[in-house]
Protein backbone atom coordinates (compact mmCIF):
# COMPACT_ATOMS: atom_id res chain seq x y z
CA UNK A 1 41.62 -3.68 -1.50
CA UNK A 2 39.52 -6.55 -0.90
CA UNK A 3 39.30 -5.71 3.36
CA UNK A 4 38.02 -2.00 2.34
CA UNK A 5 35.52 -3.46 -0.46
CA UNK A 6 34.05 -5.69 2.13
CA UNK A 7 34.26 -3.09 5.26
CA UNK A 8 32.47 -0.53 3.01
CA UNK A 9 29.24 -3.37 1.98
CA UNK A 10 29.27 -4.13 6.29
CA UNK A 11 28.99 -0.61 6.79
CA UNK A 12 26.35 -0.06 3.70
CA UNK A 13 24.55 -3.46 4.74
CA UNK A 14 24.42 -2.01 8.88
CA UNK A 15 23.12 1.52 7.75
CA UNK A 16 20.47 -0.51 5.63
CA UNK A 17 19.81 -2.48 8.62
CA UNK A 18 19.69 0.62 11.09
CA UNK A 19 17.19 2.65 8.81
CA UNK A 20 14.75 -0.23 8.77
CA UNK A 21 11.46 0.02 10.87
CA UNK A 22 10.45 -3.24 12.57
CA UNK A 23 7.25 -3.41 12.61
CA UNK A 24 5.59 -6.38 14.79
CA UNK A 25 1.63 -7.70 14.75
CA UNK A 26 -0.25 -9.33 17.67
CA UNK A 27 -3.71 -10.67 18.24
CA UNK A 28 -5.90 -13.30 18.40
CA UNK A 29 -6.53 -16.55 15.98
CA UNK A 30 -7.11 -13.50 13.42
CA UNK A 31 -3.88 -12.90 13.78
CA UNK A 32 -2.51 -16.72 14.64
CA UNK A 33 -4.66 -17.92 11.20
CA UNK A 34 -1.11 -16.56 8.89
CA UNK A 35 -3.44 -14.89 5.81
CA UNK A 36 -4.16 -11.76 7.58
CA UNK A 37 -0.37 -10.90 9.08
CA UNK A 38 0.92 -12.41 5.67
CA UNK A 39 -0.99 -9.59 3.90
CA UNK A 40 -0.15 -7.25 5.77
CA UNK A 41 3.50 -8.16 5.49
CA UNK A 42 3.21 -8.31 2.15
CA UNK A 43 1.54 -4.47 1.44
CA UNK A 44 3.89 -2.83 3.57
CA UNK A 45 6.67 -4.16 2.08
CA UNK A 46 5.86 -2.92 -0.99
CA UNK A 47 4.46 0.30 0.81
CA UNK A 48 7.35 1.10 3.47
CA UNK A 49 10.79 1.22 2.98
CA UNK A 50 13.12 -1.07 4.85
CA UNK A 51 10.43 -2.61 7.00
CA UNK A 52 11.08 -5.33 8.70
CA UNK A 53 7.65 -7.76 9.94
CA UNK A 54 6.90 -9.81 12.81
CA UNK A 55 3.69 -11.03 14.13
CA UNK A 56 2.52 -13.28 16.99
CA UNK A 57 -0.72 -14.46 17.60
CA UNK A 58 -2.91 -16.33 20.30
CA UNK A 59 -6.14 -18.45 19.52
CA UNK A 60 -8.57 -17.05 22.20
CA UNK A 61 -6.28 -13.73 22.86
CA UNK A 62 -7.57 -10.84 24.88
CA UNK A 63 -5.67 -8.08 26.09
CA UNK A 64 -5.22 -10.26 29.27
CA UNK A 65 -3.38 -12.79 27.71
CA UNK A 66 -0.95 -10.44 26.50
CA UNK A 67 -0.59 -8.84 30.04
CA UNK A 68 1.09 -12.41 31.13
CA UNK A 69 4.90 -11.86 31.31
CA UNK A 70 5.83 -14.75 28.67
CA UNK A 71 3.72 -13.12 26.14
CA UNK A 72 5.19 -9.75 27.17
CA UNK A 73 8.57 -11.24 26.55
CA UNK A 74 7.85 -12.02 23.28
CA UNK A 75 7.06 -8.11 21.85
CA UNK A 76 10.45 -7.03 24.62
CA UNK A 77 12.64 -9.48 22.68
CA UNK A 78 11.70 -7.88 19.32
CA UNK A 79 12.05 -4.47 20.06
CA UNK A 80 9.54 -3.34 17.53
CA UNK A 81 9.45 -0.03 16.58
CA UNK A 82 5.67 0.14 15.68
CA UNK A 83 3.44 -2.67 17.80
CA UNK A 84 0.14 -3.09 15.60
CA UNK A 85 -2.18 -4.61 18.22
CA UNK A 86 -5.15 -6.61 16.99
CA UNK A 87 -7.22 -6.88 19.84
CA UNK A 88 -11.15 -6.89 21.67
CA UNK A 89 -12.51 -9.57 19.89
CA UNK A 90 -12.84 -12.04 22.48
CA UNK A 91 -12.79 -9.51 25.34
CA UNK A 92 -16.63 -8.41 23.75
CA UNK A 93 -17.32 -11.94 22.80
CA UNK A 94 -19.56 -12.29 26.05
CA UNK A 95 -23.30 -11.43 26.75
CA UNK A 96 -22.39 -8.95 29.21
CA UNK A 97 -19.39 -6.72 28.19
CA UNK A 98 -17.28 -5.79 31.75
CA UNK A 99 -15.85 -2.29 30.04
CA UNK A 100 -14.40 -1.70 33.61
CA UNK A 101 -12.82 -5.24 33.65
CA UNK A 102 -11.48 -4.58 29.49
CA UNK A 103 -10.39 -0.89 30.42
CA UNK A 104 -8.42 -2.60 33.49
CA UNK A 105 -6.79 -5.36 31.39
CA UNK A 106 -6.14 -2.98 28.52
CA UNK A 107 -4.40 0.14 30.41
CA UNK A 108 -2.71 -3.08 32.15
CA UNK A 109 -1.02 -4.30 28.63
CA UNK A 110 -0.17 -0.46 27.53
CA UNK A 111 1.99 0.19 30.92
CA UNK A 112 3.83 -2.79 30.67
CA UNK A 113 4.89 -2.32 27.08
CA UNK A 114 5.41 1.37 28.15
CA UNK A 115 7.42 0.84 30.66
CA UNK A 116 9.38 -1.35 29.17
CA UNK A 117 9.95 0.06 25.37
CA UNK A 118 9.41 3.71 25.77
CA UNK A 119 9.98 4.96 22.38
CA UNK A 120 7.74 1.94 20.75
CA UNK A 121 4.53 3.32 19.00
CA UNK A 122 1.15 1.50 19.43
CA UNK A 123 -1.10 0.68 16.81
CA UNK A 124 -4.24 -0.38 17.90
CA UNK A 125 -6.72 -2.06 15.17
CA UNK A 126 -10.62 -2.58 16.90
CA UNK A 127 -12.53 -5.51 16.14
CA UNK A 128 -14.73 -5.93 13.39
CA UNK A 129 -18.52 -7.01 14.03
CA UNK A 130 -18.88 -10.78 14.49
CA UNK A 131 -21.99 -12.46 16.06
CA UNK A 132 -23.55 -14.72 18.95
CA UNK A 133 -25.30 -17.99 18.93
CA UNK A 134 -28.01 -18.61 20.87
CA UNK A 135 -30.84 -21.32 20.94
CA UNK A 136 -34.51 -20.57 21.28
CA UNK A 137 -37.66 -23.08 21.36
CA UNK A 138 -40.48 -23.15 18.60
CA UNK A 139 -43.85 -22.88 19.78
CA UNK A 140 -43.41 -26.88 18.92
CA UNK A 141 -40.93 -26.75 21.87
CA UNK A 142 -37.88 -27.62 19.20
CA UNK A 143 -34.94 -25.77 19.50
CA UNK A 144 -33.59 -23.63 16.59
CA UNK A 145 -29.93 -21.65 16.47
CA UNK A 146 -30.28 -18.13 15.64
CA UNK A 147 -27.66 -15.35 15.59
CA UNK A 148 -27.73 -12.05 17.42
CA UNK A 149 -24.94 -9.34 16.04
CA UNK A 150 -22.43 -8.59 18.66
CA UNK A 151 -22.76 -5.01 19.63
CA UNK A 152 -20.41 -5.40 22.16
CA UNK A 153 -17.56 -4.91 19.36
CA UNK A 154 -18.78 -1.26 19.15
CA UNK A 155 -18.56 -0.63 22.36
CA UNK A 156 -15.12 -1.99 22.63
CA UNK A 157 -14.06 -0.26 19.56
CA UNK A 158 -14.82 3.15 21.56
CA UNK A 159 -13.49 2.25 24.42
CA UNK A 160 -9.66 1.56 22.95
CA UNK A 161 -11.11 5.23 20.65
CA UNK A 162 -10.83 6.78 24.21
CA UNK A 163 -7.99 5.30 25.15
CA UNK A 164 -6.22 6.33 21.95
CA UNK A 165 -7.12 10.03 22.76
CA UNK A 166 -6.21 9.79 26.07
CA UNK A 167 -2.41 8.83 24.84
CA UNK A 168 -1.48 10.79 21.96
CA UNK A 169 1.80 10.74 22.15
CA UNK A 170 2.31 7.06 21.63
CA UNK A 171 -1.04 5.72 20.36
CA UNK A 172 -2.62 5.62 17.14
CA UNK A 173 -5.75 3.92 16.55
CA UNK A 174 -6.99 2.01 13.47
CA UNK A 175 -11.15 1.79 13.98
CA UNK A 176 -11.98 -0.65 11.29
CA UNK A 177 -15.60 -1.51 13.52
CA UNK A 178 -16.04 2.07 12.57
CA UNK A 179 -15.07 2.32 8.72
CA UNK A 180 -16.03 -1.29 7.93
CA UNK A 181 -16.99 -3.00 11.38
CA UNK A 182 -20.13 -4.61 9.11
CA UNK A 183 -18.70 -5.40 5.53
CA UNK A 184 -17.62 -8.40 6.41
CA UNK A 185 -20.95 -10.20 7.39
CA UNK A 186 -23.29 -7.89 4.65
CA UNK A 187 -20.55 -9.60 1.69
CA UNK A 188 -20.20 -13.02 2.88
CA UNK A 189 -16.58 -12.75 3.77
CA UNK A 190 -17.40 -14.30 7.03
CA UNK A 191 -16.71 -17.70 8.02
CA UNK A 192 -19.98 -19.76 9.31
CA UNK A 193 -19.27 -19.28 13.17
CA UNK A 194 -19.67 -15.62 12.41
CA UNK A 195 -16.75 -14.56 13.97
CA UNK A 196 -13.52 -15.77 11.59
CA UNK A 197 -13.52 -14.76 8.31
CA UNK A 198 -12.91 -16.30 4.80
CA UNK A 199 -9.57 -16.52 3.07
CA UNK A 200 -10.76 -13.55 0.72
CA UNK A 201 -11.91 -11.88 4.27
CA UNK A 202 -8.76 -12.05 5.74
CA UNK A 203 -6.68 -10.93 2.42
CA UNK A 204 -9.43 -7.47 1.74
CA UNK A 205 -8.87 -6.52 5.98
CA UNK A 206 -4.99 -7.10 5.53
CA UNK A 207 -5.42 -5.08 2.46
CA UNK A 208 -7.69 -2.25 4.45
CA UNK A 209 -5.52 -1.73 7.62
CA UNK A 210 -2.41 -1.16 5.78
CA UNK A 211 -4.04 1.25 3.75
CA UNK A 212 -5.41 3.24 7.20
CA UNK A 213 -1.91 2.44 8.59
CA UNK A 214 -0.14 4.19 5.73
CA UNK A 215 -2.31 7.20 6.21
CA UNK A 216 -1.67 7.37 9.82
CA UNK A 217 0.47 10.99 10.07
CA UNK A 218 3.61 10.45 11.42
CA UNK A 219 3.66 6.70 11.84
CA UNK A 220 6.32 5.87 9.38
CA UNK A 221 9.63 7.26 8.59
CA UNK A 222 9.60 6.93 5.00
CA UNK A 223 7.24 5.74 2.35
CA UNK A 224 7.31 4.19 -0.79
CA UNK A 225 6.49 6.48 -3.77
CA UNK A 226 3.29 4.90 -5.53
């Protein structure tokens, strides 16, 4: 009696484990700096049913970096079934934006994890808008710092838009730059480099992506009633 009690939780605890959707995160240090995925982890769990969360980040990320085999090997070796990819800040982080160079590196990335998990649906998330430094000289020849808003994350935002569009079938995009690209820096949720945000920041864009996410038609299996 005590073999079939056990066989039957296996069996329960496998079917458990098959239904579950694991769900992985990548980016950049938004993604490497814990509060963000942690959030996000932590909504979906209570949004999603039998999700199961993962998430790697990079500090200085673009979709380059993630077009190197090691990094590659990382998403393979999860087998995610949804890939939430939190990508373009640092690729529009320049004065002058290459969108040939980012549309390269970025349809570069997509094949590979393509090719490799087939059934795997991509999430992309764009930026949000940060800003630049640059000095200038008084007409007392001192230098002062000023900051110029980076309008390069728009542009990058409709770039991955296009991309999205161009590959229904496995693509979904989250365009935070478009619904809240400037909340951030008009609340004061943004930390003083002007590109990394506060704590609070971090825990309000966790708390807006899942919300887009779990909206997304057809993204999910199953969703918690709320």
């Amino acid at each position: 009696m005590k073999r079939v009690i056990t066989y039957i939780i296996i069996c329960v605890a496998w079917a458990i484990g098959a239904r579950a959707e694991s769900v992985m995160m990548i980016g950049d240090s938004h993604v490497a700096g814990k509060t963000y995925p942690h959030t996000v982890d932590s909504l979906l769990s209570c949004r999603v049913d039998s999700c199961r969360f993962n998430y790697f980040g990079i500090n200085g990320a673009s979709f380059a970096t993630f077009c190197k085999p090691e990094n590659l090997d990382s998403i393979y070796a999860y087998r995610p079934d949804i890939l939430l990819v939190h990508l373009g800040t640092n690729d529009s982080y320049c004065r002058r934006f290459n969108q040939e160079t980012f549309l390269q590196n970025l349809t570069t990335f997509y094949q590979s994890v393509h090719d490799s998990l087939p059934e795997v649906k991509m999430v992309f998330v764009t930026p949000f808008v940060n800003k630049f430094k640059r000095t200038i000289r008084t007409k007392k020849k001192r230098r002062r710092t000023v900051w110029d808003v980076n309008q390069n994350t728009r542009t990058c935002s409709e770039l991955i838009g296009r991309f999205c569009d161009e590959h229904p079938s496995d693509t979904r995009l989250v365009d935070h730059n478009a619904t809240h690209g400037m909340e951030f820096l008009s609340n004061g949720l943004i930390f003083r480099d002007f590109v990394h945000l506060t704590v609070p920041g971090y825990i309000l864009l966790g708390t807006q992506v899942v919300e887009e996410l779990i909206n997304l038609p057809n993204l999910f299996s199953v969703t918690a009633e709320q």
